[in-house]
N, C-alpha and C. Protein backbone atom coordinates (compact mmCIF):
# COMPACT_ATOMS: atom_id res chain seq x y z
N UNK A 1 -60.09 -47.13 -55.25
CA UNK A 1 -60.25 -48.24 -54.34
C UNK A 1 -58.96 -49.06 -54.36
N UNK A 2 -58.93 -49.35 -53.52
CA UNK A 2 -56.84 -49.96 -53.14
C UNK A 2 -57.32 -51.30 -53.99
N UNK A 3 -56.50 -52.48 -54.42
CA UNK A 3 -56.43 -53.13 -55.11
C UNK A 3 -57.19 -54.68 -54.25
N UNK A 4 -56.40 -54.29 -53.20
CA UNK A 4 -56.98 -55.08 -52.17
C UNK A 4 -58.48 -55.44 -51.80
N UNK A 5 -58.89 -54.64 -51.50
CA UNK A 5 -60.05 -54.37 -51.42
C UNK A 5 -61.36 -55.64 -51.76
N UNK A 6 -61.45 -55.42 -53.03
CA UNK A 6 -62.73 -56.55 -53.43
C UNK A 6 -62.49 -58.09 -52.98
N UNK A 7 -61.06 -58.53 -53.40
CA UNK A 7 -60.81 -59.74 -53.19
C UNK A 7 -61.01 -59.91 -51.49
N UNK A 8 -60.51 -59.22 -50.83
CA UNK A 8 -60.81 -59.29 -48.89
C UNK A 8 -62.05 -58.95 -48.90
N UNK A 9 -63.06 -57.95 -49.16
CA UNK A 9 -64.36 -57.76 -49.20
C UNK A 9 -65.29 -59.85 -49.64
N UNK A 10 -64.62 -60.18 -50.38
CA UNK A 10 -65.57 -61.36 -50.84
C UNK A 10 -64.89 -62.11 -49.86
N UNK A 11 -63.87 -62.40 -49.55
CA UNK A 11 -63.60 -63.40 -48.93
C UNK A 11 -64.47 -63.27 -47.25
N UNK A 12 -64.61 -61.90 -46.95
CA UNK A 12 -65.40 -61.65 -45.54
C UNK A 12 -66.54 -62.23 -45.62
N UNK A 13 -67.17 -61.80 -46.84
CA UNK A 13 -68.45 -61.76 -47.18
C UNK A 13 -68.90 -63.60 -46.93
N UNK A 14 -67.87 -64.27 -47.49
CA UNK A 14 -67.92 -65.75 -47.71
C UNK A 14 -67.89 -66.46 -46.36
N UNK A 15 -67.11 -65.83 -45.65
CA UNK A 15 -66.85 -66.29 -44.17
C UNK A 15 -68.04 -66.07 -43.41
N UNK A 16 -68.37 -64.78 -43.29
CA UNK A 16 -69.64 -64.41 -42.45
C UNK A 16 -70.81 -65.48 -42.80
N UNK A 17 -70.90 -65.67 -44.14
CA UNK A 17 -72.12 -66.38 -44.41
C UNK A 17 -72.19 -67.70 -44.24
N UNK A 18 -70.75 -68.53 -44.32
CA UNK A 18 -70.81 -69.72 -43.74
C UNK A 18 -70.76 -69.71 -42.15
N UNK A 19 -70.44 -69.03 -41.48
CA UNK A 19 -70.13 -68.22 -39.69
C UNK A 19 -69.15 -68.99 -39.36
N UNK A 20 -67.56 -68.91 -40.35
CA UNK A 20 -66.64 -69.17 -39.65
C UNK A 20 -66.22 -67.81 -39.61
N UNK A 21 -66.84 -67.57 -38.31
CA UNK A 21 -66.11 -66.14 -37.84
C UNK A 21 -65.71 -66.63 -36.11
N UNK A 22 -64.64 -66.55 -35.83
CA UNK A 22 -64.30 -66.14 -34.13
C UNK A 22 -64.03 -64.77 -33.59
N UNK A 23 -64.13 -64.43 -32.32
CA UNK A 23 -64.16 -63.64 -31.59
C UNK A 23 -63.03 -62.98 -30.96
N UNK A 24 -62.36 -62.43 -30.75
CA UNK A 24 -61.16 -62.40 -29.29
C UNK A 24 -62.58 -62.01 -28.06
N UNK A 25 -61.51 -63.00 -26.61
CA UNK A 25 -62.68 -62.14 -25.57
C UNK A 25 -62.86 -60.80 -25.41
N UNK A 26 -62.09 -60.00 -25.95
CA UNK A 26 -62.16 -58.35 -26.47
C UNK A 26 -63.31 -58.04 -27.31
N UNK A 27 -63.06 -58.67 -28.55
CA UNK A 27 -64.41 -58.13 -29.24
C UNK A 27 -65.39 -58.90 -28.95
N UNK A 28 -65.73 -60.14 -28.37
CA UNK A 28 -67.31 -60.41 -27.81
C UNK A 28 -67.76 -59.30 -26.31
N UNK A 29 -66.63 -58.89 -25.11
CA UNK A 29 -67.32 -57.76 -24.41
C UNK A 29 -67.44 -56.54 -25.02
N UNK A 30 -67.14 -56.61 -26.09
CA UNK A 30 -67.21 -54.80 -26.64
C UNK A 30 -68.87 -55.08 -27.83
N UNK A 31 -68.60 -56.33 -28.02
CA UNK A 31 -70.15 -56.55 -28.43
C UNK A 31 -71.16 -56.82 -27.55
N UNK A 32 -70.82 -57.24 -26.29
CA UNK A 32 -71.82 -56.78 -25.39
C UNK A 32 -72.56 -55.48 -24.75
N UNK A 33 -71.20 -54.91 -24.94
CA UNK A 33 -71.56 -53.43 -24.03
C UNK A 33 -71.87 -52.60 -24.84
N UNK A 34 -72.01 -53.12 -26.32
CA UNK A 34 -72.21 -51.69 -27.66
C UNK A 34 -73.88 -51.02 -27.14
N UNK A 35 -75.09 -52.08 -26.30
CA UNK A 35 -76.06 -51.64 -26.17
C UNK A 35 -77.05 -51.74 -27.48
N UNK A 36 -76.99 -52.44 -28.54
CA UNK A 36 -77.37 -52.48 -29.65
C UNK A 36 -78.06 -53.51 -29.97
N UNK A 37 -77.90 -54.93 -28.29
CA UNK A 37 -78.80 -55.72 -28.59
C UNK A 37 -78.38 -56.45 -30.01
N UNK A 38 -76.80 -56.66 -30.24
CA UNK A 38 -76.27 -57.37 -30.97
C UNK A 38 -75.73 -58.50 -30.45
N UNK A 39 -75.62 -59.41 -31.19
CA UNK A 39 -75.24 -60.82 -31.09
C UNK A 39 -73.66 -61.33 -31.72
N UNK A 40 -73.03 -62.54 -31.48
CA UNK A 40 -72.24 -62.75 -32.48
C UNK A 40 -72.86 -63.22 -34.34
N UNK A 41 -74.15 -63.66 -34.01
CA UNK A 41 -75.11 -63.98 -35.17
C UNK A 41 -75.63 -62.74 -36.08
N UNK A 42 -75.66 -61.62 -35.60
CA UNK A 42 -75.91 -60.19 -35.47
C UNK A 42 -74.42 -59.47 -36.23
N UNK A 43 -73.31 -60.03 -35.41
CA UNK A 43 -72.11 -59.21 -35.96
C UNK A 43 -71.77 -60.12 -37.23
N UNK A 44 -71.84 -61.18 -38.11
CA UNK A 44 -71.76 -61.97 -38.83
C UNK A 44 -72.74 -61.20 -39.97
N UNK A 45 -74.20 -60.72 -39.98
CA UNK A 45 -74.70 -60.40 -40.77
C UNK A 45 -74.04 -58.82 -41.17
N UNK A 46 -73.12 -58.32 -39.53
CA UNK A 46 -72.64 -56.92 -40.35
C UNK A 46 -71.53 -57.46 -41.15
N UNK A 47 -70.91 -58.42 -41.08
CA UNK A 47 -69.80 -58.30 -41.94
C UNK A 47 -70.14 -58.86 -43.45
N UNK A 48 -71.26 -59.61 -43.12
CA UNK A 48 -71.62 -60.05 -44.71
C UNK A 48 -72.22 -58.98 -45.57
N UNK A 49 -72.66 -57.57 -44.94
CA UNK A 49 -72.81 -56.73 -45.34
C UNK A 49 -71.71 -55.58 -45.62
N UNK A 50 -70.49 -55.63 -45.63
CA UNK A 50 -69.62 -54.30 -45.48
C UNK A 50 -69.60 -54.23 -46.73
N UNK A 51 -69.46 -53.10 -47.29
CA UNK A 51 -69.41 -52.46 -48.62
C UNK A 51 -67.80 -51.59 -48.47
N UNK A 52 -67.71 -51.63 -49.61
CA UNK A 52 -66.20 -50.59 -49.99
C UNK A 52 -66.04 -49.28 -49.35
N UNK A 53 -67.31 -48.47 -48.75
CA UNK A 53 -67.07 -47.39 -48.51
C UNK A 53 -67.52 -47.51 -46.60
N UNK A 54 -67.16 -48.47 -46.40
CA UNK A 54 -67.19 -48.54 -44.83
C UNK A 54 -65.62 -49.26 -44.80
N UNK A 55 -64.94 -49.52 -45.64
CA UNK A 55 -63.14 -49.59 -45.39
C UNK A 55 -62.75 -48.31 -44.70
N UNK A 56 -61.88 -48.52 -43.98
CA UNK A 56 -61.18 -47.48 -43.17
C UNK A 56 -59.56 -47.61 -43.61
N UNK A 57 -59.02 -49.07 -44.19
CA UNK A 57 -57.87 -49.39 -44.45
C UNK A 57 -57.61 -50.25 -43.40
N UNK A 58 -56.25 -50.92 -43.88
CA UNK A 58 -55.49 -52.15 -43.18
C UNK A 58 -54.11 -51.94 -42.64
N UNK A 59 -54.20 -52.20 -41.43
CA UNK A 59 -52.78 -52.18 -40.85
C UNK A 59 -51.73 -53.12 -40.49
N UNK A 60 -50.95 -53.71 -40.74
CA UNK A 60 -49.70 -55.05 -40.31
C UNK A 60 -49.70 -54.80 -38.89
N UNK A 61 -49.78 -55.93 -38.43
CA UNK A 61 -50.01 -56.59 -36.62
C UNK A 61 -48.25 -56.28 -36.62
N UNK A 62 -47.58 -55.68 -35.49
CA UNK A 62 -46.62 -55.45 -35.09
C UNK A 62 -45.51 -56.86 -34.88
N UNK A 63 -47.17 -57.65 -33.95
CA UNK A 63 -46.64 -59.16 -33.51
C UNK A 63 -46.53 -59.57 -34.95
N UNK A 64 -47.47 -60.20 -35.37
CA UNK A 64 -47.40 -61.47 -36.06
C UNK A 64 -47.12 -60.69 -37.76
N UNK A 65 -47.30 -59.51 -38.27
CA UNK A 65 -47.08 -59.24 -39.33
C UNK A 65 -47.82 -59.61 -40.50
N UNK A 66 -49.09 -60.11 -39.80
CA UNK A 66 -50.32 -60.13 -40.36
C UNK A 66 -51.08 -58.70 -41.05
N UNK A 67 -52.24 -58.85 -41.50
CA UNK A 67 -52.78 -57.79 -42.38
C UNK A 67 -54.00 -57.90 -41.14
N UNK A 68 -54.27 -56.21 -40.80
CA UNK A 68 -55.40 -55.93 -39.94
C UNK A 68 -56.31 -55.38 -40.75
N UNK A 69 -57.68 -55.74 -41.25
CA UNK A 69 -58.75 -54.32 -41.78
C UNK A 69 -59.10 -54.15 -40.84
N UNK A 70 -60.13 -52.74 -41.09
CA UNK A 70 -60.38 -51.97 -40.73
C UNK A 70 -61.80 -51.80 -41.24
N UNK A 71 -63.14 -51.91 -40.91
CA UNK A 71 -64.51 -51.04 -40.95
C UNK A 71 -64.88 -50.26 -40.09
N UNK A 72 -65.63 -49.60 -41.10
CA UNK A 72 -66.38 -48.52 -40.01
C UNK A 72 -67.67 -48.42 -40.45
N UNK A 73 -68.48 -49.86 -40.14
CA UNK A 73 -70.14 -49.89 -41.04
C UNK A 73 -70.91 -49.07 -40.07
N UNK A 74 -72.14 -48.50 -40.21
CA UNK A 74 -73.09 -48.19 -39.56
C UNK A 74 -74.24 -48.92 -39.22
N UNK A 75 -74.98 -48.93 -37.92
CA UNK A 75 -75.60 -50.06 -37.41
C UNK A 75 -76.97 -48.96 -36.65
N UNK A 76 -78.05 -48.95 -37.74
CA UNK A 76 -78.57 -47.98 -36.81
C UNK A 76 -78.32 -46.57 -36.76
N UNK A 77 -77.78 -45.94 -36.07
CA UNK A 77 -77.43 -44.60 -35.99
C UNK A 77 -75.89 -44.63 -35.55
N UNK A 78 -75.52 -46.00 -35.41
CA UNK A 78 -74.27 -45.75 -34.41
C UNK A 78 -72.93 -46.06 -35.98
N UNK A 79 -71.94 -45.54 -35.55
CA UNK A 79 -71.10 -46.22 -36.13
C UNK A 79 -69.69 -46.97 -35.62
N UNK A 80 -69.89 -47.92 -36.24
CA UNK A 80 -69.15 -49.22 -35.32
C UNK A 80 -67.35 -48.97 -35.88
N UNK A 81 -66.59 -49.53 -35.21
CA UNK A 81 -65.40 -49.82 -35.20
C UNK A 81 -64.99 -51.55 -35.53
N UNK A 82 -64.59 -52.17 -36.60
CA UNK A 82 -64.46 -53.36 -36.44
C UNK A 82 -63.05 -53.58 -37.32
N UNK A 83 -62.38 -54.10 -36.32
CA UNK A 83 -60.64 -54.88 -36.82
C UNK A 83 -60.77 -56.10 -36.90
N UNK A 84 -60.20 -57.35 -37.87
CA UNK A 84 -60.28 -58.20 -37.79
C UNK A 84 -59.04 -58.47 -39.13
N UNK A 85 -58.97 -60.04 -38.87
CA UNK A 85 -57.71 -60.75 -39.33
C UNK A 85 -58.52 -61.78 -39.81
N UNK A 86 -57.58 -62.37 -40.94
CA UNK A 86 -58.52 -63.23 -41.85
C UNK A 86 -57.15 -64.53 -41.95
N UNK A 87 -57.92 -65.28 -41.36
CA UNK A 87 -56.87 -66.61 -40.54
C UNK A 87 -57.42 -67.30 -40.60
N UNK A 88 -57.61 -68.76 -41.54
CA UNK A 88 -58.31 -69.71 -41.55
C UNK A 88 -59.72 -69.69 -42.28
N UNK A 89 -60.13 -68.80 -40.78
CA UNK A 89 -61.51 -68.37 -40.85
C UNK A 89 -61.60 -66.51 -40.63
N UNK A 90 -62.44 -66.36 -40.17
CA UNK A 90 -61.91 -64.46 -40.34
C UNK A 90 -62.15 -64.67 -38.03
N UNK A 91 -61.46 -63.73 -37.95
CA UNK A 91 -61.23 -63.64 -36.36
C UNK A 91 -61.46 -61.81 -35.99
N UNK A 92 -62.13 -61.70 -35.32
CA UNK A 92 -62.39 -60.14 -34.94
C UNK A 92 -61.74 -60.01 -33.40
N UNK A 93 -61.31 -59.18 -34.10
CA UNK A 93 -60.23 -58.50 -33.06
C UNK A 93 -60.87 -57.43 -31.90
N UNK A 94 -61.71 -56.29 -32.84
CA UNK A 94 -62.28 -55.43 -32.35
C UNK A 94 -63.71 -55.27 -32.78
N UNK A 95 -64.67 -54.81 -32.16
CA UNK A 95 -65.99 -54.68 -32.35
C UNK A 95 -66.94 -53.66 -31.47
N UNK A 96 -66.71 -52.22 -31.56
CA UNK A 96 -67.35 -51.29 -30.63
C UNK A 96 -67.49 -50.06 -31.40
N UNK A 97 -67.94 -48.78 -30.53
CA UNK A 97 -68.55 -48.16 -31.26
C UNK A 97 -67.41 -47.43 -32.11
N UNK A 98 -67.48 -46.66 -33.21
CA UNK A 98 -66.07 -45.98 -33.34
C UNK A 98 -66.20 -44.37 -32.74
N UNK A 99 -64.71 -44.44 -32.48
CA UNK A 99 -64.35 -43.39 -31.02
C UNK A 99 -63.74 -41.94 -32.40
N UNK A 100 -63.70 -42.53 -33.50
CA UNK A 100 -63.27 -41.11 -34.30
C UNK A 100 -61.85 -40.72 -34.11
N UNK A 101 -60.92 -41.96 -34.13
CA UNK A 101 -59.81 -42.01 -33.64
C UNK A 101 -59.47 -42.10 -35.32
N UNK A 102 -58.06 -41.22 -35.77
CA UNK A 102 -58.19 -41.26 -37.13
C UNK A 102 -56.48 -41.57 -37.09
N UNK A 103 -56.30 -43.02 -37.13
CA UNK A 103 -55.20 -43.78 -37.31
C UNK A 103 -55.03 -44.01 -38.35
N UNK A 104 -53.77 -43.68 -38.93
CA UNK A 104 -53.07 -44.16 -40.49
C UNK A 104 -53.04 -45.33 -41.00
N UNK A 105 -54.30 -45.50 -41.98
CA UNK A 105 -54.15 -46.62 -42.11
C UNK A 105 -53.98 -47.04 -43.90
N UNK A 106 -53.43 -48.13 -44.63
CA UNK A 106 -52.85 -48.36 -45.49
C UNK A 106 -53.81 -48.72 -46.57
């Protein structure tokens, strides 16, 4: 398990549960259209739930040179795609189904 890991795992965990979580208008329509009858109240309980083995890894934002994770929790039968940046509060970038796109990630 990368070193990283637990300490960003709790800090999500901490965020979700107080719901300083924001959106981009990207990941609230991709949480609309997932069909899953999810919410932003809904995507808050997945992140207070991610476990170590739904990491996919983290990638540096090109722009800002920030740290991107990466999940890939399961919701149901589906399995989701979720990027997000941990700024303040945690901010989701991405939120849809995952497409099995197998990007290098750190």
């Amino acid at each position: 398990m990368p070193s990283w890991l637990p300490r960003t795992l709790s800090h999500i965990h901490e965020l979700a549960v107080r719901r300083e979580v924001r959106f981009t208008l990207k990941a609230l329509r991709e949480l609309a259209a997932l069909g899953l009858g999810l919410d932003p109240i809904d995507a808050c309980d997945v992140l207070a739930r991610l476990n170590r083995e739904d990491s996919a890894g983290r990638v540096r934002s090109e722009l800002t040179g920030e740290w991107l994770y990466v999940f890939k929790p399961r919701v149901a039968s589906t399995v989701l795609y979720v990027k997000l940046i941990l700024r303040g509060g945690c901010l989701i970038v991405s939120f849809h189904e995952d497409e099995g796109d197998d990007d290098a990630y750190a």
